[in-house]
C-alpha atoms as a PDB file:
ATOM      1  CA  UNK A   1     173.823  23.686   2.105  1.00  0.00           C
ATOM      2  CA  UNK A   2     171.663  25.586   4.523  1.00  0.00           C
ATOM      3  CA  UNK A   3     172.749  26.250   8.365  1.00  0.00           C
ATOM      4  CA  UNK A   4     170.943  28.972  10.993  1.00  0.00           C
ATOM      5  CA  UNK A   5     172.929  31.399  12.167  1.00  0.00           C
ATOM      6  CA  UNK A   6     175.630  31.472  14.804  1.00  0.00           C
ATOM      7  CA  UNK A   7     175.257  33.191  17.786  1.00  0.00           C
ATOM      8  CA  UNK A   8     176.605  33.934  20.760  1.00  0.00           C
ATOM      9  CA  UNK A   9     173.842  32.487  23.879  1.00  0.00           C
ATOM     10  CA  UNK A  10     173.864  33.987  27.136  1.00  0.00           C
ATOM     11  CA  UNK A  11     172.438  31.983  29.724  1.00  0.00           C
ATOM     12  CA  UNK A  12     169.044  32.491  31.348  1.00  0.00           C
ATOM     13  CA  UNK A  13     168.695  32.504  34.641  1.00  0.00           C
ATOM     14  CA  UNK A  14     165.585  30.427  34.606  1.00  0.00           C
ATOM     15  CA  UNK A  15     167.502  27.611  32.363  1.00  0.00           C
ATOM     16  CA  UNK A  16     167.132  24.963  34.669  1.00  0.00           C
ATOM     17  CA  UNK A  17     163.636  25.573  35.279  1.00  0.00           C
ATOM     18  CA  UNK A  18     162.477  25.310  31.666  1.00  0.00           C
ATOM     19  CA  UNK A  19     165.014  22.099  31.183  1.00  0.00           C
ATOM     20  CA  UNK A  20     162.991  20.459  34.075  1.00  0.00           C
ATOM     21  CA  UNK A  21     160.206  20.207  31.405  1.00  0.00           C
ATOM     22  CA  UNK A  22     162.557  18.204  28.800  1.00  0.00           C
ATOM     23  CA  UNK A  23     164.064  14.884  29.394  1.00  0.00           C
ATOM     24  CA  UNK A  24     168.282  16.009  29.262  1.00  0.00           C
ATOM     25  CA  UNK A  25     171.166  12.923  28.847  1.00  0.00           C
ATOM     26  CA  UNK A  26     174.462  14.010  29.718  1.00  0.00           C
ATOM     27  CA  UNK A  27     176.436  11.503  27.237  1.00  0.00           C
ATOM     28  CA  UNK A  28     179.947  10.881  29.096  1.00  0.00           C
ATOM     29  CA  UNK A  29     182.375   8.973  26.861  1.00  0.00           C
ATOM     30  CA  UNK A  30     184.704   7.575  28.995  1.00  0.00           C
ATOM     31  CA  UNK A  31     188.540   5.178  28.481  1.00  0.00           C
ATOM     32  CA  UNK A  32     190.740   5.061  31.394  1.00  0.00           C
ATOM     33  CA  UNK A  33     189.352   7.569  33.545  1.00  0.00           C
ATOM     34  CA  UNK A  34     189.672   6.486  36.685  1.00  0.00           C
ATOM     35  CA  UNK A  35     191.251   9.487  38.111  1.00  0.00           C
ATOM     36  CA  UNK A  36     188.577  11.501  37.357  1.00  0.00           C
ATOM     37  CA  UNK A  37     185.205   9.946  36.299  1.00  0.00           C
ATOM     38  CA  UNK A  38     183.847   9.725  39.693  1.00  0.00           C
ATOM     39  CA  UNK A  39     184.289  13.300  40.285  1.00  0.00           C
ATOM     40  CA  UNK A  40     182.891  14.145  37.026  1.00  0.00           C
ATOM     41  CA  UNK A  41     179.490  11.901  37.301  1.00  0.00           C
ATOM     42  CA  UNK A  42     179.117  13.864  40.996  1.00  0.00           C
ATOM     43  CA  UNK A  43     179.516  17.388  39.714  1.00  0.00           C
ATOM     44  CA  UNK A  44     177.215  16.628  36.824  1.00  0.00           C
ATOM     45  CA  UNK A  45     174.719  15.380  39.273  1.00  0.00           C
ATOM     46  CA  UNK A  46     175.309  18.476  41.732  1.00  0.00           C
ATOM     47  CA  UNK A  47     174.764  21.058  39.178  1.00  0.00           C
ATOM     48  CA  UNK A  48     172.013  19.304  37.033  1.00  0.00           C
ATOM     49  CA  UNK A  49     170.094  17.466  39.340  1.00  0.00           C
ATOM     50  CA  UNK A  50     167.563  16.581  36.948  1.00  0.00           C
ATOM     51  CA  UNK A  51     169.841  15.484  33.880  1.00  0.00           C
ATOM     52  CA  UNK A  52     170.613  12.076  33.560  1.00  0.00           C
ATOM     53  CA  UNK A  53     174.240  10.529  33.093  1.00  0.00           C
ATOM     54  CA  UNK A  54     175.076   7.813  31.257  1.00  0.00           C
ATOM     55  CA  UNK A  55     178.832   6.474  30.946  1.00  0.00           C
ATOM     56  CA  UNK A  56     179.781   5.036  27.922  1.00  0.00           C
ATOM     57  CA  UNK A  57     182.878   2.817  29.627  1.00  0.00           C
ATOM     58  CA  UNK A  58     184.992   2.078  25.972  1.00  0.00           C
ATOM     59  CA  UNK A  59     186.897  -0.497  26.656  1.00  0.00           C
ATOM     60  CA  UNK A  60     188.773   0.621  29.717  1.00  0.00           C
ATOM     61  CA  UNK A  61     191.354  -1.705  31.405  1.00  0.00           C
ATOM     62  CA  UNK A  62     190.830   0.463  35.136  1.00  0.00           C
ATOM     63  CA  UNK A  63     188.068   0.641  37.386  1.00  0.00           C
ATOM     64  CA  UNK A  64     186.513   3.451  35.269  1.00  0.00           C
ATOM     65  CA  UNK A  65     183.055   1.556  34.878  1.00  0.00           C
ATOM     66  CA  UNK A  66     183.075   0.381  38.401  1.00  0.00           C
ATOM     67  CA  UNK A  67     183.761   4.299  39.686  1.00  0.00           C
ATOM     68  CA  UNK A  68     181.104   5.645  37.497  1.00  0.00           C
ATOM     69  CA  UNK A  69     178.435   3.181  38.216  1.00  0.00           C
ATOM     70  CA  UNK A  70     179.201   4.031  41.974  1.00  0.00           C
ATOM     71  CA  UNK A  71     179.065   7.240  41.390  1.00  0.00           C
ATOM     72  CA  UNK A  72     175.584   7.305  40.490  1.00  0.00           C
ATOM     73  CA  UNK A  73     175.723   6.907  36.726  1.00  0.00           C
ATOM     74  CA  UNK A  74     174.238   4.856  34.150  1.00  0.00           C
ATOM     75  CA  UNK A  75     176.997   2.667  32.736  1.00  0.00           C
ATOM     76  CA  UNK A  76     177.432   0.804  29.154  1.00  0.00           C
ATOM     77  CA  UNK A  77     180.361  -0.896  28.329  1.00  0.00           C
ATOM     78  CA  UNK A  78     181.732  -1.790  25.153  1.00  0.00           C
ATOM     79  CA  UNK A  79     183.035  -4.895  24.617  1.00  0.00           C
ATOM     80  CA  UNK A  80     186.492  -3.161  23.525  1.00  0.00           C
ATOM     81  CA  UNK A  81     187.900  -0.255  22.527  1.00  0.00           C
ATOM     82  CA  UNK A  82     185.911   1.157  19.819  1.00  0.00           C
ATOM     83  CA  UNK A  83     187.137   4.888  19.644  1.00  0.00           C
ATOM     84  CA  UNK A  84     185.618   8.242  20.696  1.00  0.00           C
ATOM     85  CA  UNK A  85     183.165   8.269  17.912  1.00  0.00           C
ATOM     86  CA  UNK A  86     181.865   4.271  18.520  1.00  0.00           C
ATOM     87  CA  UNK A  87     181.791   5.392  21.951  1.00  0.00           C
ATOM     88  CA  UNK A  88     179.554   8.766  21.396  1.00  0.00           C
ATOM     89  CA  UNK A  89     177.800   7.472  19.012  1.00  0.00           C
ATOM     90  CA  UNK A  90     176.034   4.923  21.679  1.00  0.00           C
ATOM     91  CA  UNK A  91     175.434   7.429  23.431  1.00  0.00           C
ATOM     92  CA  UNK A  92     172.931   9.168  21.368  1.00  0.00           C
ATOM     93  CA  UNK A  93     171.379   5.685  20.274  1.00  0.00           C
ATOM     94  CA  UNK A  94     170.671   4.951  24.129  1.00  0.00           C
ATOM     95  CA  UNK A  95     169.346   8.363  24.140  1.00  0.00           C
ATOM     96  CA  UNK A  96     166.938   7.695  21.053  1.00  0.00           C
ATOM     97  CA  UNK A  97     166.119   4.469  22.150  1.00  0.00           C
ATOM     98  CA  UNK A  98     164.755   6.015  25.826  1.00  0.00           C
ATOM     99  CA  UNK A  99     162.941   8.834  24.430  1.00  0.00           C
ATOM    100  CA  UNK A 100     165.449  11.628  25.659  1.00  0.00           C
ATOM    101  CA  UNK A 101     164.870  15.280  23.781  1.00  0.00           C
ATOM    102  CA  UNK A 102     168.171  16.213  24.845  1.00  0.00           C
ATOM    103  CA  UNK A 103     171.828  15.265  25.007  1.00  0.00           C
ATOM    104  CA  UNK A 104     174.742  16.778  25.742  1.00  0.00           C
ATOM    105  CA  UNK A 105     178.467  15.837  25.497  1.00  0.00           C
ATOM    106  CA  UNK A 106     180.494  16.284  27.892  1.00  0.00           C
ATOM    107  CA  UNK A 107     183.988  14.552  28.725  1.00  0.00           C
ATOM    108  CA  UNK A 108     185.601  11.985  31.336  1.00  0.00           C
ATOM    109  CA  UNK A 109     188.486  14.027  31.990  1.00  0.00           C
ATOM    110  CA  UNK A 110     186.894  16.867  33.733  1.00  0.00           C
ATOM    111  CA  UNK A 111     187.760  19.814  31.030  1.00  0.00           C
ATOM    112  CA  UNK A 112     183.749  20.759  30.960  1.00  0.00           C
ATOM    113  CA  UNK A 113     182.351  22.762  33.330  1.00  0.00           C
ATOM    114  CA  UNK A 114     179.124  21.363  34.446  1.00  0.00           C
ATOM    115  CA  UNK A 115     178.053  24.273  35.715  1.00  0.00           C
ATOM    116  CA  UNK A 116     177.611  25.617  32.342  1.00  0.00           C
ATOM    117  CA  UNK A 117     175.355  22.840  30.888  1.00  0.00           C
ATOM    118  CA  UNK A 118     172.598  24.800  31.168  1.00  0.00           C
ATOM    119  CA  UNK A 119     174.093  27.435  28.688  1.00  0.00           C
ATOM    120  CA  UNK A 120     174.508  24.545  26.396  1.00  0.00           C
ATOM    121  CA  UNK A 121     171.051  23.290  26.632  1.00  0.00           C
ATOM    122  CA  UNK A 122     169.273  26.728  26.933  1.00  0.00           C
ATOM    123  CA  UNK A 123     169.103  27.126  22.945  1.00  0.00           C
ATOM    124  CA  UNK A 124     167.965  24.089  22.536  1.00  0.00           C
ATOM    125  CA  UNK A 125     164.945  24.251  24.220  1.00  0.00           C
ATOM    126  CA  UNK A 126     164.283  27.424  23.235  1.00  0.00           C
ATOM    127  CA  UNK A 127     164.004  25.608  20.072  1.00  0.00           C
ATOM    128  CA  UNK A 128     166.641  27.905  18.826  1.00  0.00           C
ATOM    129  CA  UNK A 129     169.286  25.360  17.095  1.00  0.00           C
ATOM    130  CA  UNK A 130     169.166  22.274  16.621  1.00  0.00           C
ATOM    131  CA  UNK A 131     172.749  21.792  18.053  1.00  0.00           C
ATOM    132  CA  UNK A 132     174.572  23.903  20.236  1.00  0.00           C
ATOM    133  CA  UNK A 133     178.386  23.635  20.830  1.00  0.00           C
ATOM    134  CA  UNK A 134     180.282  25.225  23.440  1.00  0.00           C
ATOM    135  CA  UNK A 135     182.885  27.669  22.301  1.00  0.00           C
ATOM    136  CA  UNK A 136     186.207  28.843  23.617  1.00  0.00           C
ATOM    137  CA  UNK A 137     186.717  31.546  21.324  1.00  0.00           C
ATOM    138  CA  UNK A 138     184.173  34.175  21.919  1.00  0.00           C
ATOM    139  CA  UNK A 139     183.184  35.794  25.065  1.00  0.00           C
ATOM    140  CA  UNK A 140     186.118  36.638  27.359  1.00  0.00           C
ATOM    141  CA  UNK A 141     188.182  34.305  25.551  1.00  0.00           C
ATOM    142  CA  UNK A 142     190.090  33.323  28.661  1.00  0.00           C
ATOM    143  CA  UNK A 143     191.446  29.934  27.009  1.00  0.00           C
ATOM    144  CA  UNK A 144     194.637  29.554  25.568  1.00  0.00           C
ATOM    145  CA  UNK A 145     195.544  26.424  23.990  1.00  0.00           C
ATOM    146  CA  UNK A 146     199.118  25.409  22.769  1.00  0.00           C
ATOM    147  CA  UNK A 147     200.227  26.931  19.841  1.00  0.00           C
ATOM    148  CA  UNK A 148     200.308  24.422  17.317  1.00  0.00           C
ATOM    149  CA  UNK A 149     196.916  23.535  18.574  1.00  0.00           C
ATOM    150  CA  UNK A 150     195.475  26.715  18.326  1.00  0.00           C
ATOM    151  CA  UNK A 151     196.741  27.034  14.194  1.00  0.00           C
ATOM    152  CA  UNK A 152     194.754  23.404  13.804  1.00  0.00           C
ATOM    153  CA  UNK A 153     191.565  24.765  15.405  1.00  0.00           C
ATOM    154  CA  UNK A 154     191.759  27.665  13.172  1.00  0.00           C
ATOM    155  CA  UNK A 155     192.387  26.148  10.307  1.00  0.00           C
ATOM    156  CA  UNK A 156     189.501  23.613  11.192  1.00  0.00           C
ATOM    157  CA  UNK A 157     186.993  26.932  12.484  1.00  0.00           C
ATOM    158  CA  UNK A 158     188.207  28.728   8.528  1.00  0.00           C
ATOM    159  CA  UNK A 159     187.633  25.517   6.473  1.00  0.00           C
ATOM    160  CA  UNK A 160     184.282  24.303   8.073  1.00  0.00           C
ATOM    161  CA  UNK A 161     183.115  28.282   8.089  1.00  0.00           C
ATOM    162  CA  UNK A 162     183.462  28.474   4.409  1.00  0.00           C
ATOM    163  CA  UNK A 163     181.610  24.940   3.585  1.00  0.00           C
ATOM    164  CA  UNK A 164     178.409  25.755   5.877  1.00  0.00           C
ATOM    165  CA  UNK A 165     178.791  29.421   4.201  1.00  0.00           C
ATOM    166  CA  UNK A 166     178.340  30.853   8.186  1.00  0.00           C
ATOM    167  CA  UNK A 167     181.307  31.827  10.785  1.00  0.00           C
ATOM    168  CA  UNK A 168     181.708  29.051  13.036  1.00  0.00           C
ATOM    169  CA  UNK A 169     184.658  29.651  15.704  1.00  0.00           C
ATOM    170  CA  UNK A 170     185.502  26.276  17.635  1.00  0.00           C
ATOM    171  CA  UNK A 171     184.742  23.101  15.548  1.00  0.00           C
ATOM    172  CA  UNK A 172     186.846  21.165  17.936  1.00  0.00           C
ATOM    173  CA  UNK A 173     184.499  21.509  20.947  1.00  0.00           C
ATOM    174  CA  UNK A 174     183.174  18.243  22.530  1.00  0.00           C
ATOM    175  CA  UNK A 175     181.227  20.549  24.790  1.00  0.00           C
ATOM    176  CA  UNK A 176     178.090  20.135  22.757  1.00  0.00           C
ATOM    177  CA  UNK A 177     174.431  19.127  22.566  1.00  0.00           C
ATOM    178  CA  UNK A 178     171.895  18.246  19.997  1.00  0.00           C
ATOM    179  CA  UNK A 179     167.521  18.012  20.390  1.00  0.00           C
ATOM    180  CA  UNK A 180     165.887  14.898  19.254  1.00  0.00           C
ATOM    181  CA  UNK A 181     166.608  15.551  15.324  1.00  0.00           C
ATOM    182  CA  UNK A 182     170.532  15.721  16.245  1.00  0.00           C
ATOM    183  CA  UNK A 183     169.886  12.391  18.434  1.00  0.00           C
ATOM    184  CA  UNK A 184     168.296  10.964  15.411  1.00  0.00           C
ATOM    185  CA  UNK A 185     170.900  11.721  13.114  1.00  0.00           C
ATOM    186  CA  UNK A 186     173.827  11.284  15.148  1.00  0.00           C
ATOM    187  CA  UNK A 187     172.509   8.025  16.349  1.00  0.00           C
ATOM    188  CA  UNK A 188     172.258   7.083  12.783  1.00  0.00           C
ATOM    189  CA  UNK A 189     175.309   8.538  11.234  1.00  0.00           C
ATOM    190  CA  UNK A 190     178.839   9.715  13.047  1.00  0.00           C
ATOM    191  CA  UNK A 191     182.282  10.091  12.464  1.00  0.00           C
ATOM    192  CA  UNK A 192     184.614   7.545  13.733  1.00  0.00           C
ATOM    193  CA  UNK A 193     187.900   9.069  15.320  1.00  0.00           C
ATOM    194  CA  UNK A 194     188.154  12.774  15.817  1.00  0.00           C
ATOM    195  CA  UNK A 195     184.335  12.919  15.371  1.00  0.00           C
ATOM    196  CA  UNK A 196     184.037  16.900  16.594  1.00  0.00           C
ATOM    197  CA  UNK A 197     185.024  18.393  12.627  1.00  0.00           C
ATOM    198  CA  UNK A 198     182.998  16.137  10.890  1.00  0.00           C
ATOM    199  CA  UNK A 199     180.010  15.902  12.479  1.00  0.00           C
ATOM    200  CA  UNK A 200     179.240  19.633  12.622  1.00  0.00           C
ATOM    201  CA  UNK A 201     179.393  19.282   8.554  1.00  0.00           C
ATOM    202  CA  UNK A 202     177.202  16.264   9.098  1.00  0.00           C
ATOM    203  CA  UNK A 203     174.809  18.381  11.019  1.00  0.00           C
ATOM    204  CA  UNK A 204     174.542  20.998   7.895  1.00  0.00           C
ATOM    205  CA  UNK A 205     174.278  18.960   5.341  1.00  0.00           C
ATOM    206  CA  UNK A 206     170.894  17.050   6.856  1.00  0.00           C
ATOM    207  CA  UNK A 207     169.607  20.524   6.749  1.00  0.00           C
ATOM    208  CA  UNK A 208     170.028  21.139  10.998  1.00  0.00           C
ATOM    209  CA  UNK A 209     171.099  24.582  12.472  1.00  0.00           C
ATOM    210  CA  UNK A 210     173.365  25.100  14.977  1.00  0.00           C
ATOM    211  CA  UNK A 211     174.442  27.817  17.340  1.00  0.00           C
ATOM    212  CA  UNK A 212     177.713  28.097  19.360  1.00  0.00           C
ATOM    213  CA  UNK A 213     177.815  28.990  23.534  1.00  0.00           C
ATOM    214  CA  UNK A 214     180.582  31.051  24.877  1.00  0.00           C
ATOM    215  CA  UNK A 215     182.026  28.406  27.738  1.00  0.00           C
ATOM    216  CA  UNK A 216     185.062  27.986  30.023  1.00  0.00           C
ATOM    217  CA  UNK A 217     187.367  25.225  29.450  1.00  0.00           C
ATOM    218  CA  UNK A 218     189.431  23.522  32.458  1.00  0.00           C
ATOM    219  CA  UNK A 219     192.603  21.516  32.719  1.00  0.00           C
ATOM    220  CA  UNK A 220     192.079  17.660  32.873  1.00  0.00           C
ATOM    221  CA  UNK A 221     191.917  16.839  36.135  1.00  0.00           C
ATOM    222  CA  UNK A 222     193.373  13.632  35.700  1.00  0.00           C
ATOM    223  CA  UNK A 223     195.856  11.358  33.262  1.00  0.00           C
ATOM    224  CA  UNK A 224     197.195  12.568  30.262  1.00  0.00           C
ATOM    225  CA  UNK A 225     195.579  13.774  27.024  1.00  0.00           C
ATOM    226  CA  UNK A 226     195.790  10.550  23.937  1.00  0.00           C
ATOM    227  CA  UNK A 227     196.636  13.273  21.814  1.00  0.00           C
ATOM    228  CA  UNK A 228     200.491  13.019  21.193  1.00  0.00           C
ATOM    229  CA  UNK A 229     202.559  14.831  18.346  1.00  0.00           C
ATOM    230  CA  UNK A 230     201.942  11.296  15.877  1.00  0.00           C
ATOM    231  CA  UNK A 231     198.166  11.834  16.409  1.00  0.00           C
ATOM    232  CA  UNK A 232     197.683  15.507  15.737  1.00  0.00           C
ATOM    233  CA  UNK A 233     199.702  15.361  12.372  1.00  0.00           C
ATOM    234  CA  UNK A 234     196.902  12.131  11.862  1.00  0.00           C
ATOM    235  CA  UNK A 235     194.509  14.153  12.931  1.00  0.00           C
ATOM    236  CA  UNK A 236     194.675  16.560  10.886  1.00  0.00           C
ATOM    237  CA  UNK A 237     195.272  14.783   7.458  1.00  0.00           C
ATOM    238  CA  UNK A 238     192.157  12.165   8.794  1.00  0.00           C
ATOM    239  CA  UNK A 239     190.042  15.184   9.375  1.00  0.00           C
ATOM    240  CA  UNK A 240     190.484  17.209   6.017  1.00  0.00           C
ATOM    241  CA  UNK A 241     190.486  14.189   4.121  1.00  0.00           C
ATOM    242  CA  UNK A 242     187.054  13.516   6.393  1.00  0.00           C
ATOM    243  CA  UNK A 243     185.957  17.023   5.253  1.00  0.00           C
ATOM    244  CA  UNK A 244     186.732  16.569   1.637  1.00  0.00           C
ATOM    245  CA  UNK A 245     184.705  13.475   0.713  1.00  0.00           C
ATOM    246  CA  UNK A 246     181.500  14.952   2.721  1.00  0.00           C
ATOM    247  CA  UNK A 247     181.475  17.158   0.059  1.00  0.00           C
ATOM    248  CA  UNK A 248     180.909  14.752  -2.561  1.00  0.00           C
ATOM    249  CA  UNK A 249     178.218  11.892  -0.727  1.00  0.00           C
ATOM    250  CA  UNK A 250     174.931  12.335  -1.220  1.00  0.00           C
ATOM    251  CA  UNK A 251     173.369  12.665   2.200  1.00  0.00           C
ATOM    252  CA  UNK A 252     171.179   9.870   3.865  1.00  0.00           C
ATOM    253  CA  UNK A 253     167.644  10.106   4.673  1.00  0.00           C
ATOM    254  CA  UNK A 254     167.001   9.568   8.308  1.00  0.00           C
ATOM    255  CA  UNK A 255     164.179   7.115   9.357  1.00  0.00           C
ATOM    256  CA  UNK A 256     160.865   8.161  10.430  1.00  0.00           C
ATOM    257  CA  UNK A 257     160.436   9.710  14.291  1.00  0.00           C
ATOM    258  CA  UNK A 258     159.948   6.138  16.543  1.00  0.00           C
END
């Protein structure tokens, strides 16, 4: 299993300039967000001006749809809940299916900076990586998650380090983006729940480099994080269960460029 190396991106300062040249789909999953969507769609829009937004409403029983569409964003909505991954994972087939040769992740509940796409992006076009995740452990490491949080991301960041045979620091990041061969795979092939783990092993094993992006991480801005005490002990059996299997399947052979 082959994977580029990791390394720390700065950002340019003529990022946005060179992005202008690439087509760039900001790929907002979005359930129950009403608090904070609207604000989210605006500040992607007043940073990036040129990057599209699409809203990928799953299943949301509150005006979260209605508030993003207002808001200026392009709006699909599944039928019902289908879980972060379902969710995501339309995202990059909408992106494949309109020609985008960027997109970038970034959540409803207004933890990602926008500002800060362009850091995100910036490899990318450079044709650096083929994915580029935004990391909270290096740089000024200014975040500080709970405890018991911060053992799973390391044990995540030591496990997934050790099977793509390169450091990798924050495997939990949904701060991420991927060029048209990561929009081809992912719209293909991607984990279900707690896709972040995974599909950074998926990534490697199709032969794809990535790189990781020191960024800032905020507070949600709004509602309360799905992620109770039940889930995290499921989360983290799911995941290394997830992570055990991928090393036994064969991997698939993506279709030809459309």
């Amino acid at each position: 299993m082959t994977l580029g190396p990791i390394q720390t991106q700065e950002a340019p300062e003529d990022a946005q300039v060179r992005q202008r040249a690439h087509r760039v789909l900001a790929i907002v999953p979005a359930y129950n967000e009403a608090g904070s969507i609207a604000a989210v769609v605006a500040e992607i829009r007043r940073a990036q001006p040129t990057v599209d937004v699409v809203v990928v409403d799953d299943g949301s029983i509150d005006a979260t749809a209605m508030l993003a569409e207002k808001a200026g964003a392009i709006v699909l909505r599944m039928p019902f809940n289908v879980g972060i991954g379902g969710a995501v994972q339309t995202g990059y087939q909408f992106a494949l299916a309109r020609g985008y040769d960027v997109a970038v992740q970034v959540d409803g509940d207004g933890q990602h900076d926008p500002s800060e796409l362009g850091k995100i992006v910036a490899p990318l076009i450079d044709g650096e990586a083929d994915m580029a995740v935004g990391t909270r452990f290096r740089g000024e490491r200014t975040y500080r998650a709970p405890l018991g949080r911060r053992i799973g991301i390391g044990m995540f960041a030591r496990i997934v380090s050790v099977m793509v045979g390169h450091k990798v620091t924050d495997t939990t990041s949904g701060f991420r983006a991927v060029n048209r061969s990561g929009i081809r795979l992912f719209s293909r092939e991607y984990p279900n729940d707690y896709p972040e783990v995974e599909s950074i092993v998926l990534l490697c094993r199709h032969a794809l480099t990535m790189t990781e992006v020191p960024v800032e991480m905020r507070e949600r801005s709004a509602g309360t994080s799905s992620i109770t005490f039940i889930r995290s002990v499921y989360y983290v059996v799911k995941v290394m269960l997830a992570l055990l299997i991928s090393l036994f399947r064969k991997p698939r052979a993506l279709p030809e460029e459309l």
